[in-house]
C-alpha atoms as a PDB file:
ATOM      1  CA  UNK A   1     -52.730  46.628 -16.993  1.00  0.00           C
ATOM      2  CA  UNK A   2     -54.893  44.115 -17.482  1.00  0.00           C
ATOM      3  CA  UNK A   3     -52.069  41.357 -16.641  1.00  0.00           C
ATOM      4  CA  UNK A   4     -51.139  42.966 -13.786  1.00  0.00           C
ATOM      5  CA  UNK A   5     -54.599  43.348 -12.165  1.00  0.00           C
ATOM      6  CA  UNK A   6     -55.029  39.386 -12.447  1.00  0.00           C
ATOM      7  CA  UNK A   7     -51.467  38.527 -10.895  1.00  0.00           C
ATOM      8  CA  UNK A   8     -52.419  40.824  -8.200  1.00  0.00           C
ATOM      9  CA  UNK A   9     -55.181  38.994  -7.563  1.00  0.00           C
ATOM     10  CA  UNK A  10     -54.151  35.779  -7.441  1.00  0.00           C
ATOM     11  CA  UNK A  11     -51.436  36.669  -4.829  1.00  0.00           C
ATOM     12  CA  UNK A  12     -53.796  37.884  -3.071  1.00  0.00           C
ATOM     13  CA  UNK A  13     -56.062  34.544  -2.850  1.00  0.00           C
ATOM     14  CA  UNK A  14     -53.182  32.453  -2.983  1.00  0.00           C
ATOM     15  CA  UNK A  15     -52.843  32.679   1.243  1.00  0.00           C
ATOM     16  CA  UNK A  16     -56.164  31.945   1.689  1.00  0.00           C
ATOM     17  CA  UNK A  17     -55.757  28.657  -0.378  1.00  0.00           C
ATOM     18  CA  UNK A  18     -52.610  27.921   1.539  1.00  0.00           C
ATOM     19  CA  UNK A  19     -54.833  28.507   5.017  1.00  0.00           C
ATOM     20  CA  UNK A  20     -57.904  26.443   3.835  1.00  0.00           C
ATOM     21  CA  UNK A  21     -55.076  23.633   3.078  1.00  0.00           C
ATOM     22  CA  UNK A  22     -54.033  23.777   6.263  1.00  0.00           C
ATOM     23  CA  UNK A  23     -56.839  23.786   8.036  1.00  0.00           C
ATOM     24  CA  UNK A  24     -57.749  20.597   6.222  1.00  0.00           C
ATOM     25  CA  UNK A  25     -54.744  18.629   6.839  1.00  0.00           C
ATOM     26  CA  UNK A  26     -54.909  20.009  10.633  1.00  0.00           C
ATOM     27  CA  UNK A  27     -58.193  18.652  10.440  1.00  0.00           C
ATOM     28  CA  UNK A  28     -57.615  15.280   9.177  1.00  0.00           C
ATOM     29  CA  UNK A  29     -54.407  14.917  10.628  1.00  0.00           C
ATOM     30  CA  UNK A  30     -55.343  13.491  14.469  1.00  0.00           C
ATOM     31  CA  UNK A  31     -58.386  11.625  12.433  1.00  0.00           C
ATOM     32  CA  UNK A  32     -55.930   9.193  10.934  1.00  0.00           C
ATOM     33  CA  UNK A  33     -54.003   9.440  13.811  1.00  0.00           C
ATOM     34  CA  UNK A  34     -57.121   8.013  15.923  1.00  0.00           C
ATOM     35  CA  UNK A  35     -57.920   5.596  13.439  1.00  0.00           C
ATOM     36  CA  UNK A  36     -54.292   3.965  13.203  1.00  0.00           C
ATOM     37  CA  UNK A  37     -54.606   3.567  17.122  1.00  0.00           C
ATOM     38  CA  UNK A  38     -57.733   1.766  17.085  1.00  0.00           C
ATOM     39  CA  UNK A  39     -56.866  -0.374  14.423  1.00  0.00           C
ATOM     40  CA  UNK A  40     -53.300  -1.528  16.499  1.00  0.00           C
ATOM     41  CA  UNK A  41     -55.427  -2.220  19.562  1.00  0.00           C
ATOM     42  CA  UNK A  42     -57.741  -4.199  17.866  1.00  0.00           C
ATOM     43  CA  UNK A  43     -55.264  -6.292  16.304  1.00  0.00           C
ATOM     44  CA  UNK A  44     -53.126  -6.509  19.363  1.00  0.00           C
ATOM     45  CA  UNK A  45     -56.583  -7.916  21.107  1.00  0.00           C
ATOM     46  CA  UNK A  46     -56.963 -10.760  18.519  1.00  0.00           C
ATOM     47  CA  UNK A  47     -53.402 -11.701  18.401  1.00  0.00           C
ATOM     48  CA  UNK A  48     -53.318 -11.922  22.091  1.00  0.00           C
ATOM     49  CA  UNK A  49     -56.572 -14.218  21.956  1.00  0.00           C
ATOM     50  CA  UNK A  50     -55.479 -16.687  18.999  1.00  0.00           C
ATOM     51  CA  UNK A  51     -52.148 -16.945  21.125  1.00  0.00           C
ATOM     52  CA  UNK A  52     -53.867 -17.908  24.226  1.00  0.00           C
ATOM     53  CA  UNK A  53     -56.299 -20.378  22.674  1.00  0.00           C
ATOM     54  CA  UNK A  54     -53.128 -22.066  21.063  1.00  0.00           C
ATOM     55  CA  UNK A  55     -51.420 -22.202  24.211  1.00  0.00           C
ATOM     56  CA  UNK A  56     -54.044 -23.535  25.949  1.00  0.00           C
ATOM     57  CA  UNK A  57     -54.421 -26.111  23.096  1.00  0.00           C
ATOM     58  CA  UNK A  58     -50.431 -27.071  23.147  1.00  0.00           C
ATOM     59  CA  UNK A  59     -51.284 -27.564  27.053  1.00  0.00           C
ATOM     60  CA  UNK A  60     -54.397 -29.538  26.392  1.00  0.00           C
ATOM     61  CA  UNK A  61     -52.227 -31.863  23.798  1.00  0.00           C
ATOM     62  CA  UNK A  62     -49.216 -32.137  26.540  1.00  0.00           C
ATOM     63  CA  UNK A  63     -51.934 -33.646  28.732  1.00  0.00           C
ATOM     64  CA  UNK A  64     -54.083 -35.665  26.162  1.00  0.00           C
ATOM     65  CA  UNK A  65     -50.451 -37.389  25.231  1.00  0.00           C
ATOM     66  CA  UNK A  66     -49.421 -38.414  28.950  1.00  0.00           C
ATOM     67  CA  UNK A  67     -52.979 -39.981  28.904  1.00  0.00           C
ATOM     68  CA  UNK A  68     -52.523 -41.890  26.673  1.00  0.00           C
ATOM     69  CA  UNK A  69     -48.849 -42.839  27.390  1.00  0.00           C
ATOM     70  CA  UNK A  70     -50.608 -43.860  30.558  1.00  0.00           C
ATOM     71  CA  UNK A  71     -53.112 -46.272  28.837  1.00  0.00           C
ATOM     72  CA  UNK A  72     -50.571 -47.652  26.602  1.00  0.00           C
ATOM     73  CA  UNK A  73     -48.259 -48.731  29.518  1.00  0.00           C
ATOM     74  CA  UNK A  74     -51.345 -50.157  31.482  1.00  0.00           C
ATOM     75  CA  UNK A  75     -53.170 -51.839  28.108  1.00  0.00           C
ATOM     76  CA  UNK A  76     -49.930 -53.664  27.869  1.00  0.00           C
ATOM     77  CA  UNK A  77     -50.188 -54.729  31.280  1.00  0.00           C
ATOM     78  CA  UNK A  78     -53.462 -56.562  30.438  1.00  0.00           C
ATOM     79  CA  UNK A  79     -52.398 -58.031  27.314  1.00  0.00           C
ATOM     80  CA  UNK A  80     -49.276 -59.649  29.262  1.00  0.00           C
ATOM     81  CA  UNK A  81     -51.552 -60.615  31.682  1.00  0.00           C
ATOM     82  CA  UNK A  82     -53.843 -62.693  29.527  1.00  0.00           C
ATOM     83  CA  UNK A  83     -50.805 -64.341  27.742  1.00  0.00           C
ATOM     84  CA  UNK A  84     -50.199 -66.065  30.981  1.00  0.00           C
ATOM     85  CA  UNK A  85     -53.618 -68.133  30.055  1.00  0.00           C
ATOM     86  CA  UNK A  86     -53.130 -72.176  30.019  1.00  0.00           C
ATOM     87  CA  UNK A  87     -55.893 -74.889  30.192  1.00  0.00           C
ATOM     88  CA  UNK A  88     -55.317 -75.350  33.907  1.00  0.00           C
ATOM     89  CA  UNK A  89     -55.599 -71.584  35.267  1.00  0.00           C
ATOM     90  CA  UNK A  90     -57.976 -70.045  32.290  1.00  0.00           C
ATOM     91  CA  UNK A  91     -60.243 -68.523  34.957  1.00  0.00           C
ATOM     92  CA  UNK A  92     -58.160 -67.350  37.260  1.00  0.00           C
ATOM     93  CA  UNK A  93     -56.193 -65.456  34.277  1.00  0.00           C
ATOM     94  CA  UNK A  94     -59.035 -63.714  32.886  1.00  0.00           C
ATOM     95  CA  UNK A  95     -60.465 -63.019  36.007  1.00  0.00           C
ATOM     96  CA  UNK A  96     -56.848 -60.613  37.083  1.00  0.00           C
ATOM     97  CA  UNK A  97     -57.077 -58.945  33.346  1.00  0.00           C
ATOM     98  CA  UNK A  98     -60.675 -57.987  33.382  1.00  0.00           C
ATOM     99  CA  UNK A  99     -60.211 -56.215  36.334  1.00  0.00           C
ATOM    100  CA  UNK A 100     -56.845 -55.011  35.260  1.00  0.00           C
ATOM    101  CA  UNK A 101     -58.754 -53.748  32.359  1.00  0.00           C
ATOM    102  CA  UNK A 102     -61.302 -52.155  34.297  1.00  0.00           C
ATOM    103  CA  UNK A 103     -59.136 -50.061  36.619  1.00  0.00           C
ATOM    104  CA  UNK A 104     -57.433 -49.235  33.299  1.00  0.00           C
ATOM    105  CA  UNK A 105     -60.755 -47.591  32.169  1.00  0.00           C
ATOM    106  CA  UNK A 106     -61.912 -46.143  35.315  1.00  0.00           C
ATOM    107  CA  UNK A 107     -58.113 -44.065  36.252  1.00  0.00           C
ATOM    108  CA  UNK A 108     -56.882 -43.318  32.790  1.00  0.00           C
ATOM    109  CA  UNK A 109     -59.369 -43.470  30.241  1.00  0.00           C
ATOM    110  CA  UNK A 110     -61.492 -41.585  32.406  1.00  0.00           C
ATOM    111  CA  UNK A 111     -59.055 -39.167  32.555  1.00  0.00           C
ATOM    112  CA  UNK A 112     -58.201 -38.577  28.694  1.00  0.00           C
ATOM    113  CA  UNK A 113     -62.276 -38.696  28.501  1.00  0.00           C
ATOM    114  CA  UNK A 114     -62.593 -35.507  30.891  1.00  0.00           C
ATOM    115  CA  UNK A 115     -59.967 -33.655  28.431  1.00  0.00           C
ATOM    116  CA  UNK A 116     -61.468 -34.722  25.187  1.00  0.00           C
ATOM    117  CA  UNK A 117     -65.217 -34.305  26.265  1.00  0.00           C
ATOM    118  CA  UNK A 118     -66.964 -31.125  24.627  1.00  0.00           C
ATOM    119  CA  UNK A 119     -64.029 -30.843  22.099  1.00  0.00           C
ATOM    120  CA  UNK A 120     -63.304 -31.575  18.505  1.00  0.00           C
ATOM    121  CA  UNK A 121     -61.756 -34.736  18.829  1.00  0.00           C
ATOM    122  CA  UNK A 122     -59.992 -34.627  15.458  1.00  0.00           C
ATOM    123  CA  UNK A 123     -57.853 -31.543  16.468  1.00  0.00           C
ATOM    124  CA  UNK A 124     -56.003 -34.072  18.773  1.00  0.00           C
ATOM    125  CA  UNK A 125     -56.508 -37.592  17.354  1.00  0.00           C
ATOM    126  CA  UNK A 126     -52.751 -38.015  16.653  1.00  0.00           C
ATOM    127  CA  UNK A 127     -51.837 -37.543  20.604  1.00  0.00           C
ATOM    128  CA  UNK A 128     -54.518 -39.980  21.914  1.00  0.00           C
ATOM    129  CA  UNK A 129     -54.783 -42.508  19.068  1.00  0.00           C
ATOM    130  CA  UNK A 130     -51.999 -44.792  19.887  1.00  0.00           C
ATOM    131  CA  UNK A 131     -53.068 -45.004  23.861  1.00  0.00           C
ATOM    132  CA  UNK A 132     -56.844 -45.968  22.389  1.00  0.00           C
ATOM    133  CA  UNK A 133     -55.812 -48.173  19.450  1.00  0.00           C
ATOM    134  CA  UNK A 134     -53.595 -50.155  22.541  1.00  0.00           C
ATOM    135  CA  UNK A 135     -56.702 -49.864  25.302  1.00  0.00           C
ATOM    136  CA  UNK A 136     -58.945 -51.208  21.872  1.00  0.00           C
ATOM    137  CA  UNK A 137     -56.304 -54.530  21.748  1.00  0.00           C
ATOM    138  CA  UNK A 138     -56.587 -55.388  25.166  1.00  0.00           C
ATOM    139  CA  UNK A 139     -60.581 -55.055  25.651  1.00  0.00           C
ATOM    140  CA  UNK A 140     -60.994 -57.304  22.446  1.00  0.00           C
ATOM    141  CA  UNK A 141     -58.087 -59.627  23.457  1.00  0.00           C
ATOM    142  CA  UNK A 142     -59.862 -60.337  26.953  1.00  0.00           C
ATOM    143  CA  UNK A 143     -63.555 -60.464  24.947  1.00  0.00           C
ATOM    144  CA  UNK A 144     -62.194 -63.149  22.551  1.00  0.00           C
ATOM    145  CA  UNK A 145     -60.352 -65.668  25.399  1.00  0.00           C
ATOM    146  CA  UNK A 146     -63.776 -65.403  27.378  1.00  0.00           C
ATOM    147  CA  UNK A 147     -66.344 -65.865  24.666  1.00  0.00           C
ATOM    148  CA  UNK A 148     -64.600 -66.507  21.885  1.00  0.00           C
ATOM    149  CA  UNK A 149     -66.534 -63.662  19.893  1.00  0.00           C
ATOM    150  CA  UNK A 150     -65.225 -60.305  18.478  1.00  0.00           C
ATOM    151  CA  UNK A 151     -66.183 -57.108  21.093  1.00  0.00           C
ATOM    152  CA  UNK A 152     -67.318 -54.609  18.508  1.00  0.00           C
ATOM    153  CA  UNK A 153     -66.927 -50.862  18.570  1.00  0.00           C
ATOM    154  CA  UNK A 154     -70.494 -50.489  19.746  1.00  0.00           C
ATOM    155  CA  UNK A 155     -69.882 -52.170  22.726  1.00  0.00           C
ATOM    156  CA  UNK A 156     -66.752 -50.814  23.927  1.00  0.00           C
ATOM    157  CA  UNK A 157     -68.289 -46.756  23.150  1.00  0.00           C
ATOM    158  CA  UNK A 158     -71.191 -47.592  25.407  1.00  0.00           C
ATOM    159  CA  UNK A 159     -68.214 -48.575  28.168  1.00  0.00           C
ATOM    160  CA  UNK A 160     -67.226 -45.039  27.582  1.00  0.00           C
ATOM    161  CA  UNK A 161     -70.759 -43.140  28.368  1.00  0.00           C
ATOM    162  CA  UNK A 162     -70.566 -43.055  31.953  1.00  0.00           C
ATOM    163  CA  UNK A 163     -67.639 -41.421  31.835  1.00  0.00           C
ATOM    164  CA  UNK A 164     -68.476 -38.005  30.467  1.00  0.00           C
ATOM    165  CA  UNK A 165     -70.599 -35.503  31.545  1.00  0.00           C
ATOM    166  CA  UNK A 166     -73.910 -36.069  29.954  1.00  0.00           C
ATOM    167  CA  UNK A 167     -74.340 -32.128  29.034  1.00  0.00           C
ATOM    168  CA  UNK A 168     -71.247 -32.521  26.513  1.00  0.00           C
ATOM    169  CA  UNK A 169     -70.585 -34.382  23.572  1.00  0.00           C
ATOM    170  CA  UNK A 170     -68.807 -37.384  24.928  1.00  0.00           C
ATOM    171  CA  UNK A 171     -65.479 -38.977  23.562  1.00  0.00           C
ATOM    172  CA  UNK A 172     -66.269 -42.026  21.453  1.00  0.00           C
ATOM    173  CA  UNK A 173     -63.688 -44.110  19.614  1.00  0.00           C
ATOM    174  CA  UNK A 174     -63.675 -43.631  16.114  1.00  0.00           C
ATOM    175  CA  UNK A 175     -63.926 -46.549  13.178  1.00  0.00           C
ATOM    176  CA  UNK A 176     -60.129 -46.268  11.942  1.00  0.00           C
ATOM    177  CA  UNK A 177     -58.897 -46.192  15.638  1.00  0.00           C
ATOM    178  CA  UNK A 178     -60.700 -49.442  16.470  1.00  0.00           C
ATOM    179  CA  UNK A 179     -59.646 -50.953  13.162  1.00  0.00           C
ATOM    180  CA  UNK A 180     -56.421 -50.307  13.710  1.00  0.00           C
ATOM    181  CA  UNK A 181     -56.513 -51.716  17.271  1.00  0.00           C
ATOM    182  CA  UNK A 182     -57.963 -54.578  16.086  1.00  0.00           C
ATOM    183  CA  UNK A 183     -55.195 -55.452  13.404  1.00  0.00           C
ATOM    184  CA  UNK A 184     -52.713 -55.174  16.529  1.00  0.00           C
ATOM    185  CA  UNK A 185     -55.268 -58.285  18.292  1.00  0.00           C
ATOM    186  CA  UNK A 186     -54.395 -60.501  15.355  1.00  0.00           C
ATOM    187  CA  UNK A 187     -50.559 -60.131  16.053  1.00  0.00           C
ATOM    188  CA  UNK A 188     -51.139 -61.109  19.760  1.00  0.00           C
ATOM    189  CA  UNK A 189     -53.683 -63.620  18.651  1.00  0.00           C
ATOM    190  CA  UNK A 190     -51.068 -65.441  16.553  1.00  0.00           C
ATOM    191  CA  UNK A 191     -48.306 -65.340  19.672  1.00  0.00           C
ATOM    192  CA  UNK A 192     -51.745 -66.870  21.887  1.00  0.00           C
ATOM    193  CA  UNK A 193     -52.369 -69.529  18.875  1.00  0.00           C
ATOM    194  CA  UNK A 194     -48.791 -70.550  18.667  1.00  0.00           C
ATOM    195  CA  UNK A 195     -48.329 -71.235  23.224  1.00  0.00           C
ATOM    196  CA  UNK A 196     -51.528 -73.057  22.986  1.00  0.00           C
ATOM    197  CA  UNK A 197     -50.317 -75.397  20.615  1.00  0.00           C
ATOM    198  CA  UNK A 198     -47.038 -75.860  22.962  1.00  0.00           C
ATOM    199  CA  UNK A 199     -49.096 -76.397  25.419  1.00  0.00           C
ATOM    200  CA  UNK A 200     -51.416 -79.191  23.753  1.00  0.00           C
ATOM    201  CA  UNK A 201     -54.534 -76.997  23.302  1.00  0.00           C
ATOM    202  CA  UNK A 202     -54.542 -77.563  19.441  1.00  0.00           C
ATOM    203  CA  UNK A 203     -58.820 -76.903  18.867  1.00  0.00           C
ATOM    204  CA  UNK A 204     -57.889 -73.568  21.059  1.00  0.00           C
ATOM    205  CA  UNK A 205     -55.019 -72.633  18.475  1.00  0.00           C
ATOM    206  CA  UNK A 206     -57.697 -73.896  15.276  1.00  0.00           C
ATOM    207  CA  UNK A 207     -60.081 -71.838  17.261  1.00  0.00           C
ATOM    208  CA  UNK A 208     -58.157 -68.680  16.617  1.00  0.00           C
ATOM    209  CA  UNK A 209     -56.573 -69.451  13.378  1.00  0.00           C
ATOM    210  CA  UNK A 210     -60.289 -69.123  12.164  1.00  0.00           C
ATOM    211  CA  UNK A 211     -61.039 -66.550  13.864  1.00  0.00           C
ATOM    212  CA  UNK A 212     -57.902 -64.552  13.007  1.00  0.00           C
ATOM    213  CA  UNK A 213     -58.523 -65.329   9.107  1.00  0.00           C
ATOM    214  CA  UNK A 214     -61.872 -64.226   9.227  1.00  0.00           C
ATOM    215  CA  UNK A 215     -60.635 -60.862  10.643  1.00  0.00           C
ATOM    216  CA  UNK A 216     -58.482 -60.628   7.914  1.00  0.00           C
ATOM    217  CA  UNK A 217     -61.240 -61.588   5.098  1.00  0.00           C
ATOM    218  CA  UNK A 218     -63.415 -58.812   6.791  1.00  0.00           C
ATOM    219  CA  UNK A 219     -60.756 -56.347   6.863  1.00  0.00           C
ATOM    220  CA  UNK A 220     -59.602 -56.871   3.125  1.00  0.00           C
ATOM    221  CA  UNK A 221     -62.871 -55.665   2.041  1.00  0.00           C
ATOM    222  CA  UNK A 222     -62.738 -52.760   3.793  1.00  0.00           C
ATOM    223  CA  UNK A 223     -59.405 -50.820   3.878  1.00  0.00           C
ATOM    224  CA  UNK A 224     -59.559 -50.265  -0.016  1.00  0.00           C
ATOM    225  CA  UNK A 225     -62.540 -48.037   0.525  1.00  0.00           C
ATOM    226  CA  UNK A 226     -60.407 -46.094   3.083  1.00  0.00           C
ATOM    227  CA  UNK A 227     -58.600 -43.123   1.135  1.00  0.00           C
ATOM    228  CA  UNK A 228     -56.141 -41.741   3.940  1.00  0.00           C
ATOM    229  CA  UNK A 229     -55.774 -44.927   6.207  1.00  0.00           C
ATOM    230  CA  UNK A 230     -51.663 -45.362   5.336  1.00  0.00           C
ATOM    231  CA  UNK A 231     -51.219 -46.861   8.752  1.00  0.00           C
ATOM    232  CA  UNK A 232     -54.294 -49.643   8.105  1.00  0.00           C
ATOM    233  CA  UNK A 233     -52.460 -50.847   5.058  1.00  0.00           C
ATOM    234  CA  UNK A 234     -48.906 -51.085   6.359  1.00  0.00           C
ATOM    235  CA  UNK A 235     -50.841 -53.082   9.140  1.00  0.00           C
ATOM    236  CA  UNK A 236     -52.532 -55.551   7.166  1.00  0.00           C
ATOM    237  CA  UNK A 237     -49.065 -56.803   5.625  1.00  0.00           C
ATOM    238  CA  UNK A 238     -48.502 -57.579   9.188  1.00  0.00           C
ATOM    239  CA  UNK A 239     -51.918 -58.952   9.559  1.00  0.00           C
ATOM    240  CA  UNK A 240     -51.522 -61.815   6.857  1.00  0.00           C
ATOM    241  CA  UNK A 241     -48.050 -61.916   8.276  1.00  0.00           C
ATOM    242  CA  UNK A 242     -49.802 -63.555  11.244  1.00  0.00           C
ATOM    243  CA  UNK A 243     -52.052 -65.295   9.359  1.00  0.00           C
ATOM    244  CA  UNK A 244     -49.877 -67.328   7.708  1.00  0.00           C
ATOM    245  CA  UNK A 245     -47.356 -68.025  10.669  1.00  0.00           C
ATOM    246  CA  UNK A 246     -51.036 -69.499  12.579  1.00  0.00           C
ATOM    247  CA  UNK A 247     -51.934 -71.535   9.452  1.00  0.00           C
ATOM    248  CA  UNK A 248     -48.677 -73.019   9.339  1.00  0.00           C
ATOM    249  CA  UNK A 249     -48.527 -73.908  13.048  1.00  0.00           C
ATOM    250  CA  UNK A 250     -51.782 -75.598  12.533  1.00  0.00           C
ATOM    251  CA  UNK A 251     -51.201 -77.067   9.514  1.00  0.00           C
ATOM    252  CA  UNK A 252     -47.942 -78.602  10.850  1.00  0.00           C
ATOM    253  CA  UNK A 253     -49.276 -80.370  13.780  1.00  0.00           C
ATOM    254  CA  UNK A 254     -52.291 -81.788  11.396  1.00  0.00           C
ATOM    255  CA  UNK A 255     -49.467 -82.814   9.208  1.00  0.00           C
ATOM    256  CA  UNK A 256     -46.700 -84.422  11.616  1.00  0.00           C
ATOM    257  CA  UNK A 257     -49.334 -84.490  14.768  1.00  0.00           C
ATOM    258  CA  UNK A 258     -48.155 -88.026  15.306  1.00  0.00           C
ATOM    259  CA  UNK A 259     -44.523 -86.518  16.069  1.00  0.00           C
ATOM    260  CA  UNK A 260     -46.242 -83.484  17.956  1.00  0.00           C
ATOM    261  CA  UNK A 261     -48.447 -85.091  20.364  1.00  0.00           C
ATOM    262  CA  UNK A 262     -45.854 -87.807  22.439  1.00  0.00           C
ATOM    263  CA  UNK A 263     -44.037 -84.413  23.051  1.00  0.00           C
ATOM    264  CA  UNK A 264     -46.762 -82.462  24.208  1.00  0.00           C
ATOM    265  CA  UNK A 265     -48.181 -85.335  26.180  1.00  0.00           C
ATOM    266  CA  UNK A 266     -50.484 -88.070  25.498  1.00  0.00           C
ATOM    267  CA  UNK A 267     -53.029 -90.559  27.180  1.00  0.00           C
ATOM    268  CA  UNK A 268     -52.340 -93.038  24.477  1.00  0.00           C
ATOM    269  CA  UNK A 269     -50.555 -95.738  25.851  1.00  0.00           C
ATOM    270  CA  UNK A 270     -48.148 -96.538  22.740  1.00  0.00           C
ATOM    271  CA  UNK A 271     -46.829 -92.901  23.565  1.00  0.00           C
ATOM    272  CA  UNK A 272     -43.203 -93.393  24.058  1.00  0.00           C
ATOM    273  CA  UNK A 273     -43.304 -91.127  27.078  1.00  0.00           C
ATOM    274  CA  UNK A 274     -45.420 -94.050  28.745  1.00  0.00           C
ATOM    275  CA  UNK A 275     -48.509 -92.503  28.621  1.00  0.00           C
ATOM    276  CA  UNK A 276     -47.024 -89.352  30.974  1.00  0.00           C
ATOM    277  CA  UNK A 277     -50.144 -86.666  30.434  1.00  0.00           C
ATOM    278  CA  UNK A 278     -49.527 -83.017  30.454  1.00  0.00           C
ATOM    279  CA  UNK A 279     -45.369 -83.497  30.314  1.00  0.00           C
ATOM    280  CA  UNK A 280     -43.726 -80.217  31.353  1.00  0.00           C
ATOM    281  CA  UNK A 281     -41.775 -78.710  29.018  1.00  0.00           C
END
């Protein structure tokens, strides 16, 4: 009797367990459901942000790269320009690249300063380094065949002030950047060392053979200290590369200068040319 009274009792709360069950799932059923939603929205909203700040920065990089395509093309034009430099139109030479050099600043560095300005620079070093290691070449290739001195990075950042906005961080080349350019001068340097001595202009060409081994010294000192700088040390093979074709130009015409000079033109009059100065070749 005693059995039966207890199995008749839990039948009888058994439903109500089933309801209060049911009432709690009801219950915490749409909570979930509510809960899922939100989180999917809020996920959609930063997926749709981090893909429109990346498209904006593959735009951004598109741009930054035809800038300095731009400066490339044009830094060439400068460096061609000054390579055209002889004793009789030195002036007139330097006076066309300079300019050259300063429409080159004013139309397309200006230009890749305006996207860069305000940014992290780093993010896009690898799209604008190559037009800025070229525009580096040509300012310190023009400095050197007007003063004969070395334009430092100083000098060329301050060019690049009035430029940017002054209420955002402005662009300013960075150390590896200009060293880099400036292992590219000594290549062009040596071509400049080796016409001048063509041409008869052989303290010019010692001139620059110092100047280009001093570089070098400098530079050997340096790029061991620089942990990811790959690029620097493939360009300083090419560096002493130059150095040694310079030395050896000058070194020759020291050597054999009495089998030089009657070709390049003398005022001696035991010159075989008769004394012809400044003989075309």
């Amino acid at each position: 009797m005693l059995k039966l009274q207890r199995l008749s009792l839990a039948m009888a709360l058994k439903p109500h367990r089933l309801h209060s069950i049911a009432d709690t799932t009801s219950q915490s059923g749409p909570k979930k459901a509510r809960t899922t939603t939100t989180e999917t929205s809020s996920m959609k909203d930063a997926f749709s942000k981090y893909a429109d700040s990346l498209n904006n920065l593959n735009d951004k990089r598109e741009r930054v790269v035809k800038a300095s395509r731009d400066i490339t093309i044009n830094s060439k034009k400068v460096i061609f320009q000054v390579h055209r430099i002889s004793k009789h139109n030195k002036e007139e030479v330097l006076q066309k690249a300079e300019k050259d050099l300063v429409a080159v600043t004013d139309q397309y560095i200006s230009r890749l300063v305006r996207e860069l300005q305000g940014t992290d620079f780093w993010k896009l070093r690898r799209a604008y380094s190559p037009g800025v290691q070229e525009y580096v070449e040509a300012a310190t290739f023009c400095k050197f065949c007007r003063t004969g001195t070395l334009l430092n990075l100083e000098e060329i950042n301050a060019t690049l002030l009035p430029l940017s906005d002054p209420s955002l961080e402005p662009l300013q080349i960075n150390v590896l950047d200009y060293l880099l350019g400036l292992a590219d001068l000594t290549g062009e340097l040596m071509r400049l060392a080796i016409g001048r001595i063509s041409d008869g202009e052989l303290e010019f060409a010692n001139k620059i053979c110092k100047f280009v081994r001093e570089i070098y010294r400098e530079l050997t000192l340096v790029v061991p200290l620089m942990e990811a700088s790959n690029d620097m040390k493939t360009k300083m093979d090419t560096m002493l590369q130059s150095v040694m074709k310079i030395e050896n130009a000058c070194f020759g015409v020291h050597v054999r200068g009495s089998e030089y000079m009657p070709l390049l033109g003398s005022d001696d009059p035991t010159s075989f040319l008769l004394a012809v100065p400044d003989v075309e070749i």
